[in-house]
C-alpha atoms as a PDB file:
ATOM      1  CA  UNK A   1      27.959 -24.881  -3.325  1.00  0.00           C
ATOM      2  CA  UNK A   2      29.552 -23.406  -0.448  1.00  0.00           C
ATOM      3  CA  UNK A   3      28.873 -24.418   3.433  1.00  0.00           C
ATOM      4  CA  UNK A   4      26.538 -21.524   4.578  1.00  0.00           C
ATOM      5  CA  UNK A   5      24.257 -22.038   0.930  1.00  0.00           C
ATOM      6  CA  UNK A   6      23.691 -25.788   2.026  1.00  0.00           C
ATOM      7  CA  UNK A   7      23.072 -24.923   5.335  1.00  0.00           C
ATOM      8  CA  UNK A   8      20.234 -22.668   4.026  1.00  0.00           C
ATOM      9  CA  UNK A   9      18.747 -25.123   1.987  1.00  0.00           C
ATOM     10  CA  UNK A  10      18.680 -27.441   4.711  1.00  0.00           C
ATOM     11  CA  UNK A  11      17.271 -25.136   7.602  1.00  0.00           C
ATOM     12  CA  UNK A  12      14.883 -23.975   4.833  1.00  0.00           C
ATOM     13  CA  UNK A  13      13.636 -27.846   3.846  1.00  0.00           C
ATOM     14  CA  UNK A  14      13.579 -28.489   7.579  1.00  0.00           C
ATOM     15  CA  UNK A  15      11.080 -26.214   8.618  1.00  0.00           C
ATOM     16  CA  UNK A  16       8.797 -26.384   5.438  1.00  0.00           C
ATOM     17  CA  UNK A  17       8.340 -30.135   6.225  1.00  0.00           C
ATOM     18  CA  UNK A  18       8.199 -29.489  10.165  1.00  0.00           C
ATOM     19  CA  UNK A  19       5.456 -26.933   9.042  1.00  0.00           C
ATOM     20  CA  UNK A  20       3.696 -30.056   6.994  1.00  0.00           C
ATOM     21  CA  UNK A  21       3.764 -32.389   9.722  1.00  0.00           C
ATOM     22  CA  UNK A  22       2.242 -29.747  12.250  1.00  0.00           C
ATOM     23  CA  UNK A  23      -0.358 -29.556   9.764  1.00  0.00           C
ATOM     24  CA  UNK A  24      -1.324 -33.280   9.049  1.00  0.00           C
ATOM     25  CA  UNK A  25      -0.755 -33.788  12.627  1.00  0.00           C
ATOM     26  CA  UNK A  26      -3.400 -30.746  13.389  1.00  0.00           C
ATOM     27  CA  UNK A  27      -6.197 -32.377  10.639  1.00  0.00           C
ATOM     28  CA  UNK A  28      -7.876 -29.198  10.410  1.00  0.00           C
ATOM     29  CA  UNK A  29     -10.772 -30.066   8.345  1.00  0.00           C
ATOM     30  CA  UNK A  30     -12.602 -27.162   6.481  1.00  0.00           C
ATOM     31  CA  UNK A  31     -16.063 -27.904   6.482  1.00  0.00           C
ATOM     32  CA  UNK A  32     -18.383 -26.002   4.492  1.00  0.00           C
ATOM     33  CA  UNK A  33     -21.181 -24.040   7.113  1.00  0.00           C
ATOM     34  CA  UNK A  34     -23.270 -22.417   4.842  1.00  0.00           C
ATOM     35  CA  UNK A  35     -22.867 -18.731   5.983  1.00  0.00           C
ATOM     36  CA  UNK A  36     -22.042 -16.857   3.573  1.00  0.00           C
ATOM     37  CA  UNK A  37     -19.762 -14.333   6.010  1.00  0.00           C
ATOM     38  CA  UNK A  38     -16.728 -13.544   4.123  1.00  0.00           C
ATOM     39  CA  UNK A  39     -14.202 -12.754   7.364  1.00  0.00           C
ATOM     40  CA  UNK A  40     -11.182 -11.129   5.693  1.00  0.00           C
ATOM     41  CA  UNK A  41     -12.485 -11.433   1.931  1.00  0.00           C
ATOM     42  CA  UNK A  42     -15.448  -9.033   3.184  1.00  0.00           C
ATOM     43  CA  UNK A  43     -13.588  -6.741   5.484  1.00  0.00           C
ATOM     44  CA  UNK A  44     -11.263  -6.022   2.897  1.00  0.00           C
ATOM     45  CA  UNK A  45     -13.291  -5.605  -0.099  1.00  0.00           C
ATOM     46  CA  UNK A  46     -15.403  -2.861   2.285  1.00  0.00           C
ATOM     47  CA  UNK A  47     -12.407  -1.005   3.125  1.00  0.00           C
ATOM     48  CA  UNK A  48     -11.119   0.134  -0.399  1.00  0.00           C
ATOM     49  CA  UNK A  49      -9.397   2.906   1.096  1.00  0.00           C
ATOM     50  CA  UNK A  50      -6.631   0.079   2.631  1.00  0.00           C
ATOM     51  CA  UNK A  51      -6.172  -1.672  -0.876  1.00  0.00           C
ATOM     52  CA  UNK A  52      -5.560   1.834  -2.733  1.00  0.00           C
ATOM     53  CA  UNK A  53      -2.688   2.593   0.256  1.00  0.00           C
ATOM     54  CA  UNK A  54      -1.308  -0.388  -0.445  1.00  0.00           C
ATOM     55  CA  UNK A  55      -1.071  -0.491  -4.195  1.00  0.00           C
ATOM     56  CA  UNK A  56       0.123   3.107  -4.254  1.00  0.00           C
ATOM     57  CA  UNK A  57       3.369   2.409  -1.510  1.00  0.00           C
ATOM     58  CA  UNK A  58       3.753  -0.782  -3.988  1.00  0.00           C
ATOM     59  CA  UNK A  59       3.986   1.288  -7.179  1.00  0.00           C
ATOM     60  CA  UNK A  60       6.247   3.815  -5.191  1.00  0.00           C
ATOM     61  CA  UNK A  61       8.592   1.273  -3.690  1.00  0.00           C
ATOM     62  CA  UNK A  62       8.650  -0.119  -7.720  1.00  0.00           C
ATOM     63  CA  UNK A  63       9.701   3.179  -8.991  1.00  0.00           C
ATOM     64  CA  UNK A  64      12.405   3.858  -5.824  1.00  0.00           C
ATOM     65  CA  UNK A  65      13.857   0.003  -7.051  1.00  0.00           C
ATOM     66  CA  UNK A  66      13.745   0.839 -10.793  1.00  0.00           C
ATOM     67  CA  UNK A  67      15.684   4.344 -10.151  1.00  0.00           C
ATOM     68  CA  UNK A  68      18.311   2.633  -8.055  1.00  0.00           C
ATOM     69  CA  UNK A  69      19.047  -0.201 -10.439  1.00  0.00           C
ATOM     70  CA  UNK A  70      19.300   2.830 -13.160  1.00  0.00           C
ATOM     71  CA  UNK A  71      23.237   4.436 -13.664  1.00  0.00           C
ATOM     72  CA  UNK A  72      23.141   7.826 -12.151  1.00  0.00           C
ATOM     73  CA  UNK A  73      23.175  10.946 -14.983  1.00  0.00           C
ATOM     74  CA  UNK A  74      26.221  13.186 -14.999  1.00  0.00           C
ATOM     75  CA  UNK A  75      25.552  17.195 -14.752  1.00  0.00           C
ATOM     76  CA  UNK A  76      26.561  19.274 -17.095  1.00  0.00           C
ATOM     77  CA  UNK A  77      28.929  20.992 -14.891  1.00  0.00           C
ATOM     78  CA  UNK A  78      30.538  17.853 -14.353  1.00  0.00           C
ATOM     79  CA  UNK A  79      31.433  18.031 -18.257  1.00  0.00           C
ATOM     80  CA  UNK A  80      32.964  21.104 -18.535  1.00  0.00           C
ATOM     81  CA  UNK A  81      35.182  20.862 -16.079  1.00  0.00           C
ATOM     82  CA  UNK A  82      36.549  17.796 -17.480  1.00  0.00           C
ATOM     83  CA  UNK A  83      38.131  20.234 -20.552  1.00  0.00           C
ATOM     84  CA  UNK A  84      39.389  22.449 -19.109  1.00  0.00           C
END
């Protein structure tokens, strides 16, 4: 393990237990109200429209990765020139 991959691992570790810390020293406390309002969960559930944009650049930024990773086909031209 080189320098700069420790160093990673340790500014990484650092600021997942600073982030616990802030959050114990916080004590948010969830308590249970009763209203049934949803926030996000109901927002985005109404708006459809959002979750089918986002699924759709997901599936097209899938296919972009797979085609990259994929060797690149020769043309036919490319072949005959080679014989001759």
């Amino acid at each position: 393990m080189n320098r700069n991959q420790l160093l990673v691992i340790v500014v990484i570790t650092a600021l997942l237990t600073g982030g616990v810390l802030v959050q114990r020293g916080l004590d948010v406390t969830t308590e249970d109200t009763g209203s049934d309002d949803g926030g996000f969960r109901a927002w985005f559930w109404s708006y459809r429209t959002l979750d089918l944009a986002v699924q759709v650049g997901l599936l097209f930024a899938g296919a972009l990765g797979v085609a990259a990773v994929l060797p690149h086909e020769r043309d036919e031209e490319d072949d005959l020139c080679n014989w001759l």
